[in-house]
C-alpha atoms as a PDB file:
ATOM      1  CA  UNK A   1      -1.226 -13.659   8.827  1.00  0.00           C
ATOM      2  CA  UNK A   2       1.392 -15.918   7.266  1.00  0.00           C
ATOM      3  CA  UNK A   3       5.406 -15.215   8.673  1.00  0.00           C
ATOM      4  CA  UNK A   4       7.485 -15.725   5.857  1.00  0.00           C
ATOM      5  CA  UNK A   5      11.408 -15.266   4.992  1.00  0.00           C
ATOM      6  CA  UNK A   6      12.002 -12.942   1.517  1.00  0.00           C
ATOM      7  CA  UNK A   7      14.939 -11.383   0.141  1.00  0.00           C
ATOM      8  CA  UNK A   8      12.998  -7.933  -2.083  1.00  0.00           C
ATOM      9  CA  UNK A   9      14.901  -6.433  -4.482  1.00  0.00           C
ATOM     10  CA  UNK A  10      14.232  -2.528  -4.888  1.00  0.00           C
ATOM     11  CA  UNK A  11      16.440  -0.779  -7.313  1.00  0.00           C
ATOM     12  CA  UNK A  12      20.219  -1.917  -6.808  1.00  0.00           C
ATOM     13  CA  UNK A  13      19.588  -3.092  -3.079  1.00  0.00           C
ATOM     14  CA  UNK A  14      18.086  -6.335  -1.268  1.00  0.00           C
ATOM     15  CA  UNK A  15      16.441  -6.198   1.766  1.00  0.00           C
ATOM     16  CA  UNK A  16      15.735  -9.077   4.065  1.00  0.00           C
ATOM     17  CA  UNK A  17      12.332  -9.137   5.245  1.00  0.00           C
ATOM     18  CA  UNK A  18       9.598 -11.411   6.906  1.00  0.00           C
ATOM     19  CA  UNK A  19       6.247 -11.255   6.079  1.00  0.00           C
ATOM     20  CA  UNK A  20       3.640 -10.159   8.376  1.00  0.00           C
ATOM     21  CA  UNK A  21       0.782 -10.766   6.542  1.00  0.00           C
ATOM     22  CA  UNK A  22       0.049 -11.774   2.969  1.00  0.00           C
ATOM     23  CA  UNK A  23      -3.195 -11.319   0.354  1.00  0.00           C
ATOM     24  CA  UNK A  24      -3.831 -11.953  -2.959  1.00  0.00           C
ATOM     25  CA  UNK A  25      -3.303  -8.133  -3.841  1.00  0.00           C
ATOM     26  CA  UNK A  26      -0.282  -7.353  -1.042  1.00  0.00           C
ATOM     27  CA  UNK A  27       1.692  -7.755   1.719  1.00  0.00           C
ATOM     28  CA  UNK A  28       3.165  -6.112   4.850  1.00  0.00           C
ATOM     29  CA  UNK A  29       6.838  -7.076   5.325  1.00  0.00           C
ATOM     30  CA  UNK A  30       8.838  -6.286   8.794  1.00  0.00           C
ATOM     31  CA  UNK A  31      12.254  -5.001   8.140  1.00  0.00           C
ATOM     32  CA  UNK A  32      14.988  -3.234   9.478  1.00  0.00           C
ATOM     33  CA  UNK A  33      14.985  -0.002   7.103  1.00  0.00           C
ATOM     34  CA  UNK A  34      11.929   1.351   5.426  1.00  0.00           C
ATOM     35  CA  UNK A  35      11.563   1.712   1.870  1.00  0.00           C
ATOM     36  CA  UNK A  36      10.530   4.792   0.298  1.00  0.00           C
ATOM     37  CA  UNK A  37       6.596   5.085  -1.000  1.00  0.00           C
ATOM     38  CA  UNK A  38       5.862   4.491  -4.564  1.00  0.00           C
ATOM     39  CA  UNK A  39       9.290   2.327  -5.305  1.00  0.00           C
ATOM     40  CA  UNK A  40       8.853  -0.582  -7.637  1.00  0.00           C
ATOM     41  CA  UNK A  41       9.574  -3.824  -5.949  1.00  0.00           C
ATOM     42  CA  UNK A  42      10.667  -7.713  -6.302  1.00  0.00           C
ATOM     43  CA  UNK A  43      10.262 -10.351  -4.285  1.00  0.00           C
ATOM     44  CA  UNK A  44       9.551 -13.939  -4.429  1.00  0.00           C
ATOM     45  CA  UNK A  45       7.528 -16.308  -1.664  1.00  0.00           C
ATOM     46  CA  UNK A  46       7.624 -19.454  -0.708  1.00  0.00           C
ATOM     47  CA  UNK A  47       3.910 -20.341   0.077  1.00  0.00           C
ATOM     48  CA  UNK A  48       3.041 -23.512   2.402  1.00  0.00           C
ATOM     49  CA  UNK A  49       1.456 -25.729   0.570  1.00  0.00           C
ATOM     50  CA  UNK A  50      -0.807 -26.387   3.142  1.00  0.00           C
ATOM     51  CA  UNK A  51      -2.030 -22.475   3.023  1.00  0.00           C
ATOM     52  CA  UNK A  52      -2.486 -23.216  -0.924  1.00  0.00           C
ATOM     53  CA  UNK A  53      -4.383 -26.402  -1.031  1.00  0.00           C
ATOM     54  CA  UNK A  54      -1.406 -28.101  -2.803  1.00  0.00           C
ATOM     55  CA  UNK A  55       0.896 -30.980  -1.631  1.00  0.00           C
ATOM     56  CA  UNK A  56       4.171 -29.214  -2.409  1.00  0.00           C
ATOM     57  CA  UNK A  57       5.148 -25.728  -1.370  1.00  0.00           C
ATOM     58  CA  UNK A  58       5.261 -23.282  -4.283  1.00  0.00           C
ATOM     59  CA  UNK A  59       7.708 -20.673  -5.178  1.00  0.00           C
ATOM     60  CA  UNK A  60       5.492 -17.418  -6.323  1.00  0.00           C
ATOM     61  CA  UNK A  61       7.460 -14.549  -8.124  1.00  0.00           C
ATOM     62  CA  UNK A  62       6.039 -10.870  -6.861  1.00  0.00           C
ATOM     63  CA  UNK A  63       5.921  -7.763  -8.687  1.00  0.00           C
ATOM     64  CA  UNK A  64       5.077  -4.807  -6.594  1.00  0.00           C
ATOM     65  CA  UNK A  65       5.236  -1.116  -5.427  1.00  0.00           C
ATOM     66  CA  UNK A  66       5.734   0.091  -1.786  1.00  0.00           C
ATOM     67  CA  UNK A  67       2.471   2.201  -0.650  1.00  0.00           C
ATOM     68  CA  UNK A  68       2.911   2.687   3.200  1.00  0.00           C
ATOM     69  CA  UNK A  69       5.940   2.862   5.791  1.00  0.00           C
ATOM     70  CA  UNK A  70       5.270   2.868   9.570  1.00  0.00           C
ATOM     71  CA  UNK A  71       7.788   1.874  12.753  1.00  0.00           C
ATOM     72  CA  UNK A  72       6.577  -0.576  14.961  1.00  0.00           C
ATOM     73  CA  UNK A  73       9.162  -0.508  18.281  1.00  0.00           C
ATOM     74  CA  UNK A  74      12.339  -1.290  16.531  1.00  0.00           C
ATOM     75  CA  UNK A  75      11.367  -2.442  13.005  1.00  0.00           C
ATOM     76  CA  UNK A  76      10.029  -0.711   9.821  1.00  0.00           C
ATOM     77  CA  UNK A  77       6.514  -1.959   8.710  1.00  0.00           C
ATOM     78  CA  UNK A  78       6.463  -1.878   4.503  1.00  0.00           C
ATOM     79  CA  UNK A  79       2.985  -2.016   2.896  1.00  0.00           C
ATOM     80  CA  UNK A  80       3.183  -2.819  -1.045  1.00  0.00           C
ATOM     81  CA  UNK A  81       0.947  -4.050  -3.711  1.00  0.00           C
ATOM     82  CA  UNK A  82       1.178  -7.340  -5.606  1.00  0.00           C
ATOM     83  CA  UNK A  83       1.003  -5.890  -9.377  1.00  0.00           C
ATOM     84  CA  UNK A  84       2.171  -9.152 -10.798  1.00  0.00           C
ATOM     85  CA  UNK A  85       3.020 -12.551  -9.736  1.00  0.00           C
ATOM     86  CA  UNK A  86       3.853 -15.869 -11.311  1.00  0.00           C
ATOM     87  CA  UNK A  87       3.768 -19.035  -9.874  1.00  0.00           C
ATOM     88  CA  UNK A  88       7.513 -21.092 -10.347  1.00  0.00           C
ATOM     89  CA  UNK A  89       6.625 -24.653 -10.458  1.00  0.00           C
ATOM     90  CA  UNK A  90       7.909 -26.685  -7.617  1.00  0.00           C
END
């Protein structure tokens, strides 16, 4: 579980979202609209450097698609994959 603040671009809108959980191949965002299944997504994390092993936080560029939508009391839960990611040095 890492709680994190993103902005994901999907088509010609950005969403706000926090992460609820984060792995090398996805991540479940909480948001306040749901995103519909099999859109291509961007996003980009800033992971604690202390989660990473580094001394600095770095900035990691995602590349996804959405693959599951659920409502959890009053927020959307958004499943995607991490297709691609680069790491933005810090």
């Amino acid at each position: 579980p890492l709680i994190l603040p993103v902005v994901i671009s999907a088509q010609t809108h950005e969403h706000t979202a926090l992460t609820r959980n984060v792995s090398a191949s996805g991540v479940l965002f909480d948001m306040d609209a749901p995103l519909p299944i099999g859109e291509d997504i961007q996003f980009s994390l800033r992971m604690p450097g202390a989660v990473l092993g580094t001394p600095h936080d770095i900035l990691v560029h995602c590349q996804g698609r959405v693959v599951r939508c659920s409502m959890s009391q009053s927020q959307s839960q958004v499943a995607a994959t991490i297709d691609d990611y680069q790491f933005v040095e810090q």
